[in-house]
C-alpha atoms as a PDB file:
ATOM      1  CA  UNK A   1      -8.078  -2.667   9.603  1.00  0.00           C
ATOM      2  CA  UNK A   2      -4.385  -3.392  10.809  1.00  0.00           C
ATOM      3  CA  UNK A   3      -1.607  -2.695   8.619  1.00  0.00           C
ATOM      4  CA  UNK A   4       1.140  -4.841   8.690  1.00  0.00           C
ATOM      5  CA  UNK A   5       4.832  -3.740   8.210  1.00  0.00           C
ATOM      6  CA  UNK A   6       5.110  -4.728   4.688  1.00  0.00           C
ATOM      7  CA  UNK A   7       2.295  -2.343   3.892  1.00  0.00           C
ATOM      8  CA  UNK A   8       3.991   0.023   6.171  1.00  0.00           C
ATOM      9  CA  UNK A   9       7.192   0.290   4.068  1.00  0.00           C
ATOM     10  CA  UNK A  10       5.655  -0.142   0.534  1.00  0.00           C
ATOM     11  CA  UNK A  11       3.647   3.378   1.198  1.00  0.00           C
ATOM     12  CA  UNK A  12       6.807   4.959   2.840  1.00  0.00           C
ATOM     13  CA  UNK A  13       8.975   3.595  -0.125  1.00  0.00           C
ATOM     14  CA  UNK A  14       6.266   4.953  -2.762  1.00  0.00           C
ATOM     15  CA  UNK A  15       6.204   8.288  -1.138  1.00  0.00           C
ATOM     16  CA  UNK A  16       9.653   9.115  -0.977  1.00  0.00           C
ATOM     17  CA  UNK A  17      10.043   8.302  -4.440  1.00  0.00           C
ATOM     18  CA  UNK A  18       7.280   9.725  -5.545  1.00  0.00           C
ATOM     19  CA  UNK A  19       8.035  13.015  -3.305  1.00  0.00           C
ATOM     20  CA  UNK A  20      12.253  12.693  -5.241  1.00  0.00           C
ATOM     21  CA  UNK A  21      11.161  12.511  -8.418  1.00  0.00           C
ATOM     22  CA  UNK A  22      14.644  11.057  -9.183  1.00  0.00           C
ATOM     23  CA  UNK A  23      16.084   7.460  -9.577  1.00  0.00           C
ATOM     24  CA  UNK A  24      17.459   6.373  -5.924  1.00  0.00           C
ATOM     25  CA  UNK A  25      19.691   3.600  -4.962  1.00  0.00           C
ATOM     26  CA  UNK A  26      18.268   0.909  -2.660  1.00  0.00           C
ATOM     27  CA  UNK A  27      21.133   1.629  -0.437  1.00  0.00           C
ATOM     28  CA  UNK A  28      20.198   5.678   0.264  1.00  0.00           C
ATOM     29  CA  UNK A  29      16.536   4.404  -0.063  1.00  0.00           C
ATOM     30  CA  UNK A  30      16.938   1.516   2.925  1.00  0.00           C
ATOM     31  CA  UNK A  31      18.691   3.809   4.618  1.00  0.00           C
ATOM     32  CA  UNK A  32      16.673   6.840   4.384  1.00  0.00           C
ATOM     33  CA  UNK A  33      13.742   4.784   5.556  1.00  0.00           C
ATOM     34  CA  UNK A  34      15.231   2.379   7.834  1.00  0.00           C
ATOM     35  CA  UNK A  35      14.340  -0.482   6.404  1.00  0.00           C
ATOM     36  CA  UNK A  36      17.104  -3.223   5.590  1.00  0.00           C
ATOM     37  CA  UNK A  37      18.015  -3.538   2.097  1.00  0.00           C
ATOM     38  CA  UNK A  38      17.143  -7.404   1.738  1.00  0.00           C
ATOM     39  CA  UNK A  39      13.218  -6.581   3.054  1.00  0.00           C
ATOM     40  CA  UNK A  40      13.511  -3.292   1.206  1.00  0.00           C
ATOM     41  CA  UNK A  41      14.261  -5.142  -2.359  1.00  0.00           C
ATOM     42  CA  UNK A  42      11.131  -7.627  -1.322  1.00  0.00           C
ATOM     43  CA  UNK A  43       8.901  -5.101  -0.972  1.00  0.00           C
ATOM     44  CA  UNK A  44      10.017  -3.414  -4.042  1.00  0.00           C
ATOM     45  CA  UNK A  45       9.680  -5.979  -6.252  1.00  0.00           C
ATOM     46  CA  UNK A  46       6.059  -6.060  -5.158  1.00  0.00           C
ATOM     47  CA  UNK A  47       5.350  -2.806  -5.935  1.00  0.00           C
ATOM     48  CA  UNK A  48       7.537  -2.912  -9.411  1.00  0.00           C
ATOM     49  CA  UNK A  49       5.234  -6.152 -10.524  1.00  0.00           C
ATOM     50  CA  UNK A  50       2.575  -3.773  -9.961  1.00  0.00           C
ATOM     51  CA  UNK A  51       4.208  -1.547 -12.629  1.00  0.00           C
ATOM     52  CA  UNK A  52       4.506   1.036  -9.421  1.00  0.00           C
ATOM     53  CA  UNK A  53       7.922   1.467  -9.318  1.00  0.00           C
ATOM     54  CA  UNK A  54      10.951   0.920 -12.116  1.00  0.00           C
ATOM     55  CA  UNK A  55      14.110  -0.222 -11.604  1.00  0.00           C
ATOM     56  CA  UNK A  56      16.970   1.102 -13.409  1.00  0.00           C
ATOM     57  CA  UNK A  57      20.419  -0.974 -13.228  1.00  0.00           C
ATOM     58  CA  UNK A  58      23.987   0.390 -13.932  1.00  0.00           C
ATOM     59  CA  UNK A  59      25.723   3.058 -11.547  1.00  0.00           C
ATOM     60  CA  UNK A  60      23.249   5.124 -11.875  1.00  0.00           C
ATOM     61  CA  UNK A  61      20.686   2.737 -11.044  1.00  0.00           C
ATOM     62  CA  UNK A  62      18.148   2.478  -8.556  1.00  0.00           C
ATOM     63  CA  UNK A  63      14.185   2.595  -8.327  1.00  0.00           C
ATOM     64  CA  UNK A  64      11.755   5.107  -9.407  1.00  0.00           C
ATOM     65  CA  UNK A  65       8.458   6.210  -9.599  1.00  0.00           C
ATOM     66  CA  UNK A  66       6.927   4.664 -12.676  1.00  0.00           C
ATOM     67  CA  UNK A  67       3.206   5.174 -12.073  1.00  0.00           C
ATOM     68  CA  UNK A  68       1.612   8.577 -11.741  1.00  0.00           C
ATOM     69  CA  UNK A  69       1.605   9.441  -7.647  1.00  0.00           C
ATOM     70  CA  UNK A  70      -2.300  10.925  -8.708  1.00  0.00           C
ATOM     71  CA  UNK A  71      -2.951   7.430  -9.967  1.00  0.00           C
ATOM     72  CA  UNK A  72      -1.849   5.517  -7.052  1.00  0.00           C
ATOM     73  CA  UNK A  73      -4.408   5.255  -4.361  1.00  0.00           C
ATOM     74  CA  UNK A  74      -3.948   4.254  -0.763  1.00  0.00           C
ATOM     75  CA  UNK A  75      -6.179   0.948  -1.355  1.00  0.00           C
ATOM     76  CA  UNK A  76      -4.183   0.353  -4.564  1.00  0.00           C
ATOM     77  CA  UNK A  77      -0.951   0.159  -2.123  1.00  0.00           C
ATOM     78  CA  UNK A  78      -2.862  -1.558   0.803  1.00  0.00           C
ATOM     79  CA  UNK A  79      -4.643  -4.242  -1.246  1.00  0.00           C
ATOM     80  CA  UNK A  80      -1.704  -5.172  -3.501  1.00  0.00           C
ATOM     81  CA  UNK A  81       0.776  -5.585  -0.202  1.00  0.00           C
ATOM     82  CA  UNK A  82      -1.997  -7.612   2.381  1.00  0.00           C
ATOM     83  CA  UNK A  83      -4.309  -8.958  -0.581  1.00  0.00           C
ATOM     84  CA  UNK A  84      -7.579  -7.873  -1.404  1.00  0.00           C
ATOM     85  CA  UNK A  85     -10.289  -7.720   1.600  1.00  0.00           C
ATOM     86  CA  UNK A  86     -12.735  -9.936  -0.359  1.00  0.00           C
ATOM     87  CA  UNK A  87     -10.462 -12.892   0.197  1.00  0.00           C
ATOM     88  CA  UNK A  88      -9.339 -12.776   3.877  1.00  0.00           C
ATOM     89  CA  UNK A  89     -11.911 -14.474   6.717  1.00  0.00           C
ATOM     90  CA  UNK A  90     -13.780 -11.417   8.576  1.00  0.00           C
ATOM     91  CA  UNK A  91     -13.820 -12.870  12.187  1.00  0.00           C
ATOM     92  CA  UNK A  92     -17.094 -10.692  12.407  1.00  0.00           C
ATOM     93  CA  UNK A  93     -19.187 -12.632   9.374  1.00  0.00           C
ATOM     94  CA  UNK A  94     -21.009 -15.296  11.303  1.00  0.00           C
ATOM     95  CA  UNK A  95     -23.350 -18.279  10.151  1.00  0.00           C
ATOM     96  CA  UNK A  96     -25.891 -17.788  11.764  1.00  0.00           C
ATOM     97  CA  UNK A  97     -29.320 -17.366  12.021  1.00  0.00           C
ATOM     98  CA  UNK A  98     -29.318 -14.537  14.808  1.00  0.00           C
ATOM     99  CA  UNK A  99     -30.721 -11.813  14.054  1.00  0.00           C
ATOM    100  CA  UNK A 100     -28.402  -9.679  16.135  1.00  0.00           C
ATOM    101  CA  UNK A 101     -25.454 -10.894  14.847  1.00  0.00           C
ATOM    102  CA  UNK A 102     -26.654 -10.558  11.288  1.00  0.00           C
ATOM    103  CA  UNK A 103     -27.352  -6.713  11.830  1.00  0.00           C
ATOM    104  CA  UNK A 104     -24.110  -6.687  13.824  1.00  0.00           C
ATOM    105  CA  UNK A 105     -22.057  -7.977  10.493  1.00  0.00           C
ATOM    106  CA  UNK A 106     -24.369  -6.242   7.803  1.00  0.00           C
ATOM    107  CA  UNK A 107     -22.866  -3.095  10.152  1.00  0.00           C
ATOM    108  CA  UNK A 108     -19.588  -3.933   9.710  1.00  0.00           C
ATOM    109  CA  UNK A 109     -19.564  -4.931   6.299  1.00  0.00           C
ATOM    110  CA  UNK A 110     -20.911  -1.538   5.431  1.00  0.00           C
ATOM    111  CA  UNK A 111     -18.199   0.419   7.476  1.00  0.00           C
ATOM    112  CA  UNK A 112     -15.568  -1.769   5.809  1.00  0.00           C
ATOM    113  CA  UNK A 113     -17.089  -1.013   2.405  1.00  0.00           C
ATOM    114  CA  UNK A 114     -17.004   2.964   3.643  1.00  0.00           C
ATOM    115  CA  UNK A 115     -13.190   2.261   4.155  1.00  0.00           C
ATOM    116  CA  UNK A 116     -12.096   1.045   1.099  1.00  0.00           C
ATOM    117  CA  UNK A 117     -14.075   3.539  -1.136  1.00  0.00           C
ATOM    118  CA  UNK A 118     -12.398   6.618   1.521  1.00  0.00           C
ATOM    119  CA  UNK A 119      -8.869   4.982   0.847  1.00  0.00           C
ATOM    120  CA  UNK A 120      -9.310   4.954  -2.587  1.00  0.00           C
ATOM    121  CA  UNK A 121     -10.128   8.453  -2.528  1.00  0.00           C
ATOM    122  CA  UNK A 122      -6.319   9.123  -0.880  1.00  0.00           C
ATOM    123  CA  UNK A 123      -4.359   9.533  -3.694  1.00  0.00           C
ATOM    124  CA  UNK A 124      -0.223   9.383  -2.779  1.00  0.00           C
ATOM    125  CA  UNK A 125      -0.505  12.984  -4.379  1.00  0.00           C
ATOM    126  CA  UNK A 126      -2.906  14.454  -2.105  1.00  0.00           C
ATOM    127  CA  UNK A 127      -0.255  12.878   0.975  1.00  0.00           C
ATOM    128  CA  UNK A 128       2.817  15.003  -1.065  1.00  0.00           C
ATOM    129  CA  UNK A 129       1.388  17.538  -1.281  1.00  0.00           C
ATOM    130  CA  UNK A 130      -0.486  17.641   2.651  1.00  0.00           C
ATOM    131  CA  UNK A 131       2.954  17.315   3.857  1.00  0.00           C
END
């Protein structure tokens, strides 16, 4: 599995918020995390759609944590940004009648299916407070 940047910044973007505890401006937040604040926004509103972040306006304004960082899971965060697995081609899921090949992708599948279950177990929580 490959993350791409997207996913990159939406965990980096819930974990700092969810580490402040506060409301924080996109500017502080794009700059705190080196992201610009045009790619920073589009990732955000990803991850408030989700209901994982608010966004309070006025002076004060900024984004928050809205969900619980013990109910937000690493797969929750990878599967919302790159989709869930079940819908993206596996290059290693073959039509074929080889045997080999079929063990080879029952294999996979299985580690995959390992994967997902472990990064649901990773709760942005348990990376708080492991830091």
């Amino acid at each position: 599995m490959q993350l791409n940047i997207t996913t990159d910044y939406a965990l980096r973007i819930v974990v700092y918020l969810s580490k402040s505890g506060k409301v924080v401006s996109s500017t502080k937040l794009a700059s705190e995390l080196s992201i610009s604040k045009r790619y920073l926004l589009q990732v955000s509103a990803k991850l408030r759609d989700a209901k994982i972040l608010a966004v309070e306006h006025g002076s004060n304004g900024g984004f928050k944590i809205e969900k619980s960082p013990e109910d937000i899971s690493l797969y929750d965060i990878i599967s919302l940004m790159q989709g869930p697995s079940e819908s993206k081609p596996h290059p290693f899921r073959h039509n074929t009648t080889n045997h080999s090949l079929q063990c080879v992708d029952k294999t996979l599948h299985s580690v995959e299916e390992h994967l997902f279950q472990y990064l649901s177990r990773i709760t942005i929580d348990s990376i708080i407070k492991d830091d």
